[in-house]
N, C-alpha and C. Protein backbone atom coordinates (compact mmCIF):
# COMPACT_ATOMS: atom_id res chain seq x y z
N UNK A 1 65.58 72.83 103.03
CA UNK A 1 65.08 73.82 103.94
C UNK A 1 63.84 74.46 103.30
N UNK A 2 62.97 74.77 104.11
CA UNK A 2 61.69 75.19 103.23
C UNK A 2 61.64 76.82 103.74
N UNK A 3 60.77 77.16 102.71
CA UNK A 3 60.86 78.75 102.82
C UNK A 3 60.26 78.88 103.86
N UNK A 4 58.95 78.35 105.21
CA UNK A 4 58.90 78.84 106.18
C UNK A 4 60.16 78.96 107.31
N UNK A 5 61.45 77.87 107.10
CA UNK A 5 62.10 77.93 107.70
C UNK A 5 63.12 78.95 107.22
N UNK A 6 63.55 79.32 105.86
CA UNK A 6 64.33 80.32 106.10
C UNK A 6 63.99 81.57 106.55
N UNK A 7 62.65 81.61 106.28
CA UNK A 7 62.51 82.63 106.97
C UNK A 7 62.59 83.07 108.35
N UNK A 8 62.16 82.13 108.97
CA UNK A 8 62.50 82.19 110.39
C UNK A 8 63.90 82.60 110.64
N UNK A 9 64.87 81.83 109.85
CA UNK A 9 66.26 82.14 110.17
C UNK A 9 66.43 83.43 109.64
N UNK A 10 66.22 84.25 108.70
CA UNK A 10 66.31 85.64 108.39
C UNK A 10 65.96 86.30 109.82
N UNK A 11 64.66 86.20 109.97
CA UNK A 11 64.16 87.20 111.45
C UNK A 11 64.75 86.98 112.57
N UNK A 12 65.81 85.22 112.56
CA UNK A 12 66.55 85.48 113.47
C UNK A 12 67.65 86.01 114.01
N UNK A 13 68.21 86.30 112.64
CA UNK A 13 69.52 86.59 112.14
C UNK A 13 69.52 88.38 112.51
N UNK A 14 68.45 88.77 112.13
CA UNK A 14 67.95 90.17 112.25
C UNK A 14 68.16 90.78 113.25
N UNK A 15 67.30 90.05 114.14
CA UNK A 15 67.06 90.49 115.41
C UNK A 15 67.97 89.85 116.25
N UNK A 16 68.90 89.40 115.90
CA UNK A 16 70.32 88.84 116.87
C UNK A 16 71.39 90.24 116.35
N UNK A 17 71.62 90.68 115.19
CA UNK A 17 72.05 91.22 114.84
C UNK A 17 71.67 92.98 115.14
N UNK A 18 70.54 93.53 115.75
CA UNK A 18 69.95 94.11 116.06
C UNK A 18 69.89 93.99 117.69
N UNK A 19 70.02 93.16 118.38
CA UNK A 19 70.39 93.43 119.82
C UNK A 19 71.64 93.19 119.83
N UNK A 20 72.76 92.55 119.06
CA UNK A 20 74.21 93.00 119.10
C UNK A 20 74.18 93.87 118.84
N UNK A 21 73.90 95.03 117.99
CA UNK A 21 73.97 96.35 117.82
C UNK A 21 74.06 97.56 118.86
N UNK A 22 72.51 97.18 119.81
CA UNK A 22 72.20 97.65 120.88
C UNK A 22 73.46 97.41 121.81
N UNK A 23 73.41 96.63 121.82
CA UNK A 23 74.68 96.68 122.82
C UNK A 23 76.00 96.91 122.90
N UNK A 24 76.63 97.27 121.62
CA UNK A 24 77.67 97.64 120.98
C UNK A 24 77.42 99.18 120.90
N UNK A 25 76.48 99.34 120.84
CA UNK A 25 76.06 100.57 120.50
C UNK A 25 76.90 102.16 120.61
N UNK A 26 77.52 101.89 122.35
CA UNK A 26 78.31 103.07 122.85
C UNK A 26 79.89 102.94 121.60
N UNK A 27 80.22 101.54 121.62
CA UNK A 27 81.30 101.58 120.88
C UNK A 27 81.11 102.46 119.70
N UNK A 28 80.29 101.37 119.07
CA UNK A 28 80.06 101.83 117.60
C UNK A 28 79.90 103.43 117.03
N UNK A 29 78.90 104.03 117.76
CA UNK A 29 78.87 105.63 117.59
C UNK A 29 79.94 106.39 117.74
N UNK A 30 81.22 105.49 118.87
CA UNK A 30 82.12 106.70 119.21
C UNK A 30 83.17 105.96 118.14
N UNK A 31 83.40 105.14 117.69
CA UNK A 31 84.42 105.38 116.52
C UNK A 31 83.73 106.22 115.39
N UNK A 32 82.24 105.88 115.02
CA UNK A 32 81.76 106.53 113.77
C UNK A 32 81.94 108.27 114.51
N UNK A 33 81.76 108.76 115.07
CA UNK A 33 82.24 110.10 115.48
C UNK A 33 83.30 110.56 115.56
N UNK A 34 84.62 109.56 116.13
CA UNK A 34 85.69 110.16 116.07
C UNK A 34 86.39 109.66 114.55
N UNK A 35 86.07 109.06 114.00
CA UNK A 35 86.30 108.96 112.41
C UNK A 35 86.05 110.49 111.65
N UNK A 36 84.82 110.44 111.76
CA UNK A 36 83.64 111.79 111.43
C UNK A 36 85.05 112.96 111.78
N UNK A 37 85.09 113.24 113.48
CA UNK A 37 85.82 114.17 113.44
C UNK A 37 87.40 114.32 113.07
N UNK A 38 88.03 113.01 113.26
CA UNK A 38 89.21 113.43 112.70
C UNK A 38 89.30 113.43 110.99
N UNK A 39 88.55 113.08 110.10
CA UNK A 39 88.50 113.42 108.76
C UNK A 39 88.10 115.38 108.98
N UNK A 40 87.50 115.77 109.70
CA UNK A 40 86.68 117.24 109.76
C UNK A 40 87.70 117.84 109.88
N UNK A 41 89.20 117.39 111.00
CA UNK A 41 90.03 117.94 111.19
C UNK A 41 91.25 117.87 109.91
N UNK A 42 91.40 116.67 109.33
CA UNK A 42 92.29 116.59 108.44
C UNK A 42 91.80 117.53 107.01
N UNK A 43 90.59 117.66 106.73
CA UNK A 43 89.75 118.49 105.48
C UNK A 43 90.10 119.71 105.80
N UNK A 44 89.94 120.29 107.13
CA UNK A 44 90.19 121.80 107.64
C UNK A 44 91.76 121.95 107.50
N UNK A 45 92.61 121.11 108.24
CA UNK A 45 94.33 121.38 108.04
C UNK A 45 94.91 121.18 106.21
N UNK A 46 93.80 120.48 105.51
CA UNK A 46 94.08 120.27 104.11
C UNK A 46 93.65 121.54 103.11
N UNK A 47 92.89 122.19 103.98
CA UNK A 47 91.62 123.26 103.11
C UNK A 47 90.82 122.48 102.12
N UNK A 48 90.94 121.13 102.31
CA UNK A 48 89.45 120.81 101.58
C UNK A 48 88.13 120.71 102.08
N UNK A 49 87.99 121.34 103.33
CA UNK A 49 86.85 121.53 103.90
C UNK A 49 86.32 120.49 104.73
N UNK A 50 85.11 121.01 105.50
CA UNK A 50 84.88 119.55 106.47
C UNK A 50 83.95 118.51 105.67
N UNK A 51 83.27 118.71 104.83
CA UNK A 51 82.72 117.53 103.73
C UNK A 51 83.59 116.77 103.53
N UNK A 52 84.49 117.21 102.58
CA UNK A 52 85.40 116.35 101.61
C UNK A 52 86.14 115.92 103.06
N UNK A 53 86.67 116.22 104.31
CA UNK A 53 87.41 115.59 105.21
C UNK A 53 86.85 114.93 105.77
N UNK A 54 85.59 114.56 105.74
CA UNK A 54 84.28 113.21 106.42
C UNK A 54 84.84 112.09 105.53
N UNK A 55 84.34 112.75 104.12
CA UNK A 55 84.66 111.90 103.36
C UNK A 55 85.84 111.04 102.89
N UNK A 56 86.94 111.97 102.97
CA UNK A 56 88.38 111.26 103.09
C UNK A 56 88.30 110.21 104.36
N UNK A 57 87.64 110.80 105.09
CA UNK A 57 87.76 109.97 106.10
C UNK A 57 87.35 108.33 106.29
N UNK A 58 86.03 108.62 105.75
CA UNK A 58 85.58 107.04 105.32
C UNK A 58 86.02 106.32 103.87
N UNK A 59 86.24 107.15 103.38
CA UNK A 59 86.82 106.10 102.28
C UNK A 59 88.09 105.45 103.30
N UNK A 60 89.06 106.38 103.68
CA UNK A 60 90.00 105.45 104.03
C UNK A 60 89.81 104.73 105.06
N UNK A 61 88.92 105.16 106.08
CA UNK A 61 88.91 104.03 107.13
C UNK A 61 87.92 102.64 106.68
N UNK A 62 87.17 102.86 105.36
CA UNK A 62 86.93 101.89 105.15
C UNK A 62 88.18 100.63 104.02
N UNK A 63 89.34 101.23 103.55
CA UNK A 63 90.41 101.10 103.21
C UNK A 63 89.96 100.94 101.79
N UNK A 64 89.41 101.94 101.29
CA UNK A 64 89.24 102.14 99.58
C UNK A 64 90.16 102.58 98.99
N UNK A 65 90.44 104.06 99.18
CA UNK A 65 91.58 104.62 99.22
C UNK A 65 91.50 104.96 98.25
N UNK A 66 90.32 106.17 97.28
CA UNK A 66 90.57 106.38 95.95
C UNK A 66 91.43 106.72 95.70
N UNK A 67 92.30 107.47 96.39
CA UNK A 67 93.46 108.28 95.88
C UNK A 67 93.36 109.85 95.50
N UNK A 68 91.40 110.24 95.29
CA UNK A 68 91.00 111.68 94.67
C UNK A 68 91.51 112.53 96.27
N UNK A 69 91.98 112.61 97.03
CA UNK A 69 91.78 113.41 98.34
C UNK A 69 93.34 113.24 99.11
N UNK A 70 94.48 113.60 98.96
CA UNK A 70 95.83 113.12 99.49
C UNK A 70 96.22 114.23 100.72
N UNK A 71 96.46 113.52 101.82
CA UNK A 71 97.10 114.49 102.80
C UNK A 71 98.83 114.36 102.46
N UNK A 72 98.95 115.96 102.71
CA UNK A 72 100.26 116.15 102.28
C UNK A 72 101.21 116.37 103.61
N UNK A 73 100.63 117.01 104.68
CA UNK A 73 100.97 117.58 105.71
C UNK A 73 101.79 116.08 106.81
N UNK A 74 102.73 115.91 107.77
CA UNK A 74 102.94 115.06 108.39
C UNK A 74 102.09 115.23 109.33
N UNK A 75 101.19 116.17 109.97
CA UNK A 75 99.90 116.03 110.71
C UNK A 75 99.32 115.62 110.57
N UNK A 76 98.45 115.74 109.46
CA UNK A 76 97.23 115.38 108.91
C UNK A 76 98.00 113.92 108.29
N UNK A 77 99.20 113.41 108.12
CA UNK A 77 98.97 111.62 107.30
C UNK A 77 99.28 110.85 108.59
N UNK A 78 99.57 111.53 109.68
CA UNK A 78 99.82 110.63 111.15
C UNK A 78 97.91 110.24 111.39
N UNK A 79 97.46 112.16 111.31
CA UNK A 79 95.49 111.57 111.54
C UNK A 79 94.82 110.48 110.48
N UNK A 80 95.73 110.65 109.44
CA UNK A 80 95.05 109.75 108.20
C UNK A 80 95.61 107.95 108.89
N UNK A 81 96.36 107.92 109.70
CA UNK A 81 96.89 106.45 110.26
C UNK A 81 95.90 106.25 111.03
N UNK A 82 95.71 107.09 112.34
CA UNK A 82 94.32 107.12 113.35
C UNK A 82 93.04 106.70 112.48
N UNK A 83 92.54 107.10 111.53
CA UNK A 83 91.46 107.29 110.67
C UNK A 83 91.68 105.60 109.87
N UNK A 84 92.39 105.14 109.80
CA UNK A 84 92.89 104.22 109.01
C UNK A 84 92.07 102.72 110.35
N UNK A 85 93.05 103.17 111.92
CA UNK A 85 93.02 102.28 112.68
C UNK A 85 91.17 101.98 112.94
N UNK A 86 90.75 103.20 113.20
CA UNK A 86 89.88 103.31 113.91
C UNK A 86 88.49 102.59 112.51
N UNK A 87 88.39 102.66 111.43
CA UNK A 87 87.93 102.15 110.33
C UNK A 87 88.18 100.87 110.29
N UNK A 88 89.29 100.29 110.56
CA UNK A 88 89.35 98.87 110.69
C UNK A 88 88.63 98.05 112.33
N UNK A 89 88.92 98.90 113.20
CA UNK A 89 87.71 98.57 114.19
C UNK A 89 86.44 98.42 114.26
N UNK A 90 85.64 99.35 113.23
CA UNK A 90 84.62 100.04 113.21
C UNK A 90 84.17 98.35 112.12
N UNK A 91 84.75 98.19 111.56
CA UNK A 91 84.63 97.06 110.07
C UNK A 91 84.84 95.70 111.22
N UNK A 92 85.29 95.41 111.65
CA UNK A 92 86.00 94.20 112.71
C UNK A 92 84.40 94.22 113.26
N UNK A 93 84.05 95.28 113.99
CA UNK A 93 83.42 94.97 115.08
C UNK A 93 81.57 95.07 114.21
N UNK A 94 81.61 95.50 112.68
CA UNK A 94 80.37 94.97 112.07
C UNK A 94 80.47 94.14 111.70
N UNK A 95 81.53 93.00 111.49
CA UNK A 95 81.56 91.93 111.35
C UNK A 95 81.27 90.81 112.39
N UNK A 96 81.94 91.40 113.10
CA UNK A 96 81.74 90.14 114.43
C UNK A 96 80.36 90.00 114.76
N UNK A 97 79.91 91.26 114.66
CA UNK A 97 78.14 91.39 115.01
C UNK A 97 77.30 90.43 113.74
N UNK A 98 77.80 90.36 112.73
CA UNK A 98 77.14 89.64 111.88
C UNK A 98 77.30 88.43 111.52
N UNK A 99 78.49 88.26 112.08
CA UNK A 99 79.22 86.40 112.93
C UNK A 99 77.94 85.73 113.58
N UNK A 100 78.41 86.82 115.05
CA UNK A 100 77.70 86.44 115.90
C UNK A 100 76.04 86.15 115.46
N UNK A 101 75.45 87.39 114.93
CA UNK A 101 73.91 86.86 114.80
C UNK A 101 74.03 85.41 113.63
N UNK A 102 74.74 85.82 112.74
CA UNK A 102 74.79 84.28 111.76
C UNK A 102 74.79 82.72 113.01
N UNK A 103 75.77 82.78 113.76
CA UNK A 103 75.69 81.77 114.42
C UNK A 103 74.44 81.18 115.56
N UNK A 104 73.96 82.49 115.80
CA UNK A 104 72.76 82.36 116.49
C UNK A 104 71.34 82.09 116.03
N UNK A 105 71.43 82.73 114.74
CA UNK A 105 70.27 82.31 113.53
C UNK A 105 70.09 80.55 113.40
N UNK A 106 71.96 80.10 113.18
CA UNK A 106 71.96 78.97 112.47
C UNK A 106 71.28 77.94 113.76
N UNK A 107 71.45 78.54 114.91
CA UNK A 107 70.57 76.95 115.95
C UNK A 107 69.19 77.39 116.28
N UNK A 108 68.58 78.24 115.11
CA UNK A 108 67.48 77.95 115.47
C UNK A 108 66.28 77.59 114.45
């Protein structure tokens, strides 16, 4: 493959990946928001504030799970399950988008 051609496949890959985006778009923002807010809510019912409850939030919905941030409450570890689900959607559906443009790159 010669470097004018990978390149081509980069910019295609890009911009396939970039109008899947667009069009995913409504999805995508409303899990990254309701992630956003139910960590805001679990930080506030934890008293660790709404920072550190963003943040709990994406670590776990991205399933890191340092362990520095623990909900203790059965409220807040039912929202930490929601936060859990909705992170694995959010990951599913940047993947598929990067499937999809990969496969669309590769026929051209």
């Amino acid at each position: 493959m010669s470097n004018g051609t990978s390149r081509q496949r980069r910019r295609a890959y890009w911009a396939a990946l970039w109008d899947g985006l667009k069009i995913c778009w409504p999805i995508f923002s409303a899990l990254l928001a309701l992630q956003a807010a139910l960590g805001a809510v679990v930080g506030l019912l934890e008293g660790w504030g709404m920072g550190q409850g963003v943040y709990f939030a994406f670590i776990t919905g991205l399933t890191v799970g340092y362990g520095d941030l623990v909900p203790t409450g059965v409220l807040t570890r039912v929202i930490s399950v929601l936060i859990g689900f909705c992170g694995i959607a959010l990951t599913g559906l940047v993947a598929a988008l990067a499937v999809k443009a990969f496969q669309v790159s590769a026929k051209e």
